[in-house]
Protein backbone atom coordinates (compact mmCIF):
# COMPACT_ATOMS: atom_id res chain seq x y z
CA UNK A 1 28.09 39.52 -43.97
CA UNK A 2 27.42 39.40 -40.33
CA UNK A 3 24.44 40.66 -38.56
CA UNK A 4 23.74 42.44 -35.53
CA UNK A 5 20.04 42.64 -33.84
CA UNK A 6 17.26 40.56 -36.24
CA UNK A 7 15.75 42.79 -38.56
CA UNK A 8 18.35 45.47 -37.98
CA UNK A 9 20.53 44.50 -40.94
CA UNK A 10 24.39 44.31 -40.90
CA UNK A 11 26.65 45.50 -37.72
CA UNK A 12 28.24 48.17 -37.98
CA UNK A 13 31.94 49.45 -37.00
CA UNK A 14 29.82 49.58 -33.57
CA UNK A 15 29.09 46.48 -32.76
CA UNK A 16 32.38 45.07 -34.42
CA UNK A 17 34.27 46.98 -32.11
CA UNK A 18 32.38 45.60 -29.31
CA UNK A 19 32.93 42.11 -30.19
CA UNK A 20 36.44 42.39 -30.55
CA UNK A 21 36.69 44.30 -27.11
CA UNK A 22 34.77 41.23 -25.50
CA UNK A 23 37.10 38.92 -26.77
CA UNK A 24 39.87 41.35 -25.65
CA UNK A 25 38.48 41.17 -22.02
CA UNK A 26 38.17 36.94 -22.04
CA UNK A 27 42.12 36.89 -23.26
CA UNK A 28 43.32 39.41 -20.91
CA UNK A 29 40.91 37.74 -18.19
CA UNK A 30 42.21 34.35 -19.05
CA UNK A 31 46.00 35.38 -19.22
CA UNK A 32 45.77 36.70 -15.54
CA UNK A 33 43.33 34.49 -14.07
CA UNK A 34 43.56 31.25 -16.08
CA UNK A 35 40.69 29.13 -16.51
CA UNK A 36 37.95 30.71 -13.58
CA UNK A 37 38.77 34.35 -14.96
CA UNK A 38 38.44 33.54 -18.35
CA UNK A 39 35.08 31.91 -17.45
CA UNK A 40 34.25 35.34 -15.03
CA UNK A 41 35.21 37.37 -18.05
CA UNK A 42 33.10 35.59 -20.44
CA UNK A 43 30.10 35.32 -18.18
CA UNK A 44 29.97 38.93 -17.53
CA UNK A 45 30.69 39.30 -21.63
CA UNK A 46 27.82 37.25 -22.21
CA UNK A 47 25.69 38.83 -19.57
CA UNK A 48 26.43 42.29 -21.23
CA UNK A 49 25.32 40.79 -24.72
CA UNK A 50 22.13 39.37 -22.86
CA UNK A 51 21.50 43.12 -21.60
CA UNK A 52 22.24 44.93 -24.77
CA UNK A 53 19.83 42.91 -27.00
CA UNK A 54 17.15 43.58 -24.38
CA UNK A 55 17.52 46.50 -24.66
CA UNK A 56 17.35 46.76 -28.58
CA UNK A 57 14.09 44.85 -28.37
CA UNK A 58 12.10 47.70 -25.66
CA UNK A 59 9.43 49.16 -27.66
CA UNK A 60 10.43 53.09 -28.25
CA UNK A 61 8.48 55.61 -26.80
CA UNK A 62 4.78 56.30 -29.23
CA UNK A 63 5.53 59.37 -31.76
CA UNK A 64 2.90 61.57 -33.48
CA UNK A 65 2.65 59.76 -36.84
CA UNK A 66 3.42 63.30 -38.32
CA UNK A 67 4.69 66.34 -36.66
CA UNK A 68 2.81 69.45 -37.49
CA UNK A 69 4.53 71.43 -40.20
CA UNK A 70 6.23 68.22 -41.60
CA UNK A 71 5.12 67.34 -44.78
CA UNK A 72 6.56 64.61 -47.12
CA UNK A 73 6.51 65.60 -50.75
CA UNK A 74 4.17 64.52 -53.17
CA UNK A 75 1.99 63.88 -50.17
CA UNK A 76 -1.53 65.40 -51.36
CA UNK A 77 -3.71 65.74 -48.36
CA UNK A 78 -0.82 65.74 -45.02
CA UNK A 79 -3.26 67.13 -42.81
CA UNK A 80 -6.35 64.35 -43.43
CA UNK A 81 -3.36 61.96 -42.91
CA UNK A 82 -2.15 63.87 -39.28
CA UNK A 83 -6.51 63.35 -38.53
CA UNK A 84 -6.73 59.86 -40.17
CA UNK A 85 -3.23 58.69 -37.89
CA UNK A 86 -5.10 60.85 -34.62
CA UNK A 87 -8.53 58.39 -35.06
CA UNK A 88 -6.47 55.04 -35.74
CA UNK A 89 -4.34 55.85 -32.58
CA UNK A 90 -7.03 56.70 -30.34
CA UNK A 91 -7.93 53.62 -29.54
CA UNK A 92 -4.38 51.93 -28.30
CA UNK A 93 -4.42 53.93 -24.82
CA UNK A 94 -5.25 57.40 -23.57
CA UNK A 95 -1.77 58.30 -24.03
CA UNK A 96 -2.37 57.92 -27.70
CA UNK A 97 -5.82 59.88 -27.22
CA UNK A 98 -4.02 63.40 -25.42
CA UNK A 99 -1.06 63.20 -28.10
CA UNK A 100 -3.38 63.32 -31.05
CA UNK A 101 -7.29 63.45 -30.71
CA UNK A 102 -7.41 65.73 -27.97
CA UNK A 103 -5.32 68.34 -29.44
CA UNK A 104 -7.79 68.67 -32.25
CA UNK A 105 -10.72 68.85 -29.97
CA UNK A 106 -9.18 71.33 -28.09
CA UNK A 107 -8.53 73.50 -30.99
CA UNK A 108 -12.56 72.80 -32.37
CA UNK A 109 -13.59 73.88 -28.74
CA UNK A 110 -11.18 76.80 -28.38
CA UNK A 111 -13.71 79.44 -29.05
CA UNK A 112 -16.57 78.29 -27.67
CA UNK A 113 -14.45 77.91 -24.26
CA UNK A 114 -13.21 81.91 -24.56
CA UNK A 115 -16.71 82.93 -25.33
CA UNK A 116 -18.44 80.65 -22.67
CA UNK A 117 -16.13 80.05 -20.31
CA UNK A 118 -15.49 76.31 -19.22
CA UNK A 119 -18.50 75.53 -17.00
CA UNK A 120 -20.89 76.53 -19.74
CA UNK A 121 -18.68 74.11 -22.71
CA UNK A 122 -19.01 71.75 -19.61
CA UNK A 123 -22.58 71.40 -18.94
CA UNK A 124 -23.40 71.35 -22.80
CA UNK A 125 -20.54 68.93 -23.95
CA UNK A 126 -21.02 66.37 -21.02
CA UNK A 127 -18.78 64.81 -18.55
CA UNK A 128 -16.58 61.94 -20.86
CA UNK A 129 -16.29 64.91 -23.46
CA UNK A 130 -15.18 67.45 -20.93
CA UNK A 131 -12.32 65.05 -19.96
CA UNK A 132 -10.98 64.44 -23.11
CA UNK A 133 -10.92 68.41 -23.80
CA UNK A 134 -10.47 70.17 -20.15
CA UNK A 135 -7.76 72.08 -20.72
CA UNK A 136 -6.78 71.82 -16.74
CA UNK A 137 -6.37 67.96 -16.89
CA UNK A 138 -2.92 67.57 -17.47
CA UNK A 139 -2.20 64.21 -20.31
CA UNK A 140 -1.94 60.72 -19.87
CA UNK A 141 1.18 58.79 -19.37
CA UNK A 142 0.32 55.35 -18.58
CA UNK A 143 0.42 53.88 -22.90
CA UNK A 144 -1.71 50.94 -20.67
CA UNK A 145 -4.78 52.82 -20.28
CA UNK A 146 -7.69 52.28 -22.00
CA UNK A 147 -8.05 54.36 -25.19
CA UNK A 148 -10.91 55.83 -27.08
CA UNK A 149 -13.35 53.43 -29.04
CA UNK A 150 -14.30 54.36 -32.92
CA UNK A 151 -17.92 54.30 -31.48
CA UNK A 152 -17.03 56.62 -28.92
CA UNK A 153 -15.39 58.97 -30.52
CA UNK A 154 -18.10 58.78 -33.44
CA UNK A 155 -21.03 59.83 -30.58
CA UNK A 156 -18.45 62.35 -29.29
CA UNK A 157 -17.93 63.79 -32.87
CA UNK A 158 -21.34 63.82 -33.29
CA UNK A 159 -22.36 65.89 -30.27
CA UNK A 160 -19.56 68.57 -31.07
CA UNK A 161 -21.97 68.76 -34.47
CA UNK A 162 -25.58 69.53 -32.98
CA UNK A 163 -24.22 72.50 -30.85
């Protein structure tokens, strides 16, 4: 059984079909150019390979652990798990903190902002609150950035509580 990236399992019609079109290219190369094009041919080839498991290794782009509405069956409790994947995320970047904390303290601020009005929610939340939540800020996209410490967002939590 052959292989294709580690992990991935076995190559598929895919990546067979790839193969045998490299080794197409090196004959055909080598038949026409003799020994220096089959060498150009399999250089590139190789070079290609190179690229394409690069590729195959880039991190994908962060996902919400569990789109809204999706539920797994047999699953008990799917939105505790959406809350319990927001606060484990949180702390990775401030990417991770506008894809899934700050939607929830948007939505746990949403009335007190229409009632108030956003100055008001401002002054009484405080300034590292008010960024997570200000609706006008638009979200993170730098996955680099600092996230959101358990501690923080535990004093944060707690503040949202005493209003």
């Amino acid at each position: 059984m052959s292989s294709g990236a580690v992990g991935r399992g076995p190559a598929g019609p895919r990546r067979r079909a790839q193969a045998g079109l490299a080794v197409l290219v090196v004959i055909v190369a080598g038949a026409a150019g003799g020994d220096r094009g089959a060498l150009i041919a399999l250089l590139v080839v190789a070079l290609v390979g190179l690229a394409a498991v690069v590729v195959d290794l880039l991190p994908a782009a962060p996902q919400p652990l569990v789109a809204l509405g999706e539920v797994e069956p047999g699953r008990r409790f799917p939105a505790y798990d959406r809350l319990y994947g927001a606060v484990l995320l949180s702390a990775s970047s401030g990417r991770h903190v506008d894809l899934t904390v700050r939607p929830v303290l948007q939505r746990a601020l949403a009335a007190e902002l229409e009632d108030s009005g956003p100055e008001a929610v401002r002054a009484r939340v405080g300034e590292r609150l008010w960024r997570l939540v200000d609706p006008a800020r638009p979200s993170a996209s730098d996955s680099s950035s600092g996230g959101l410490s358990h501690a923080e967002l535990h004093d944060l939590l707690d503040r949202l509580e005493d209003r």
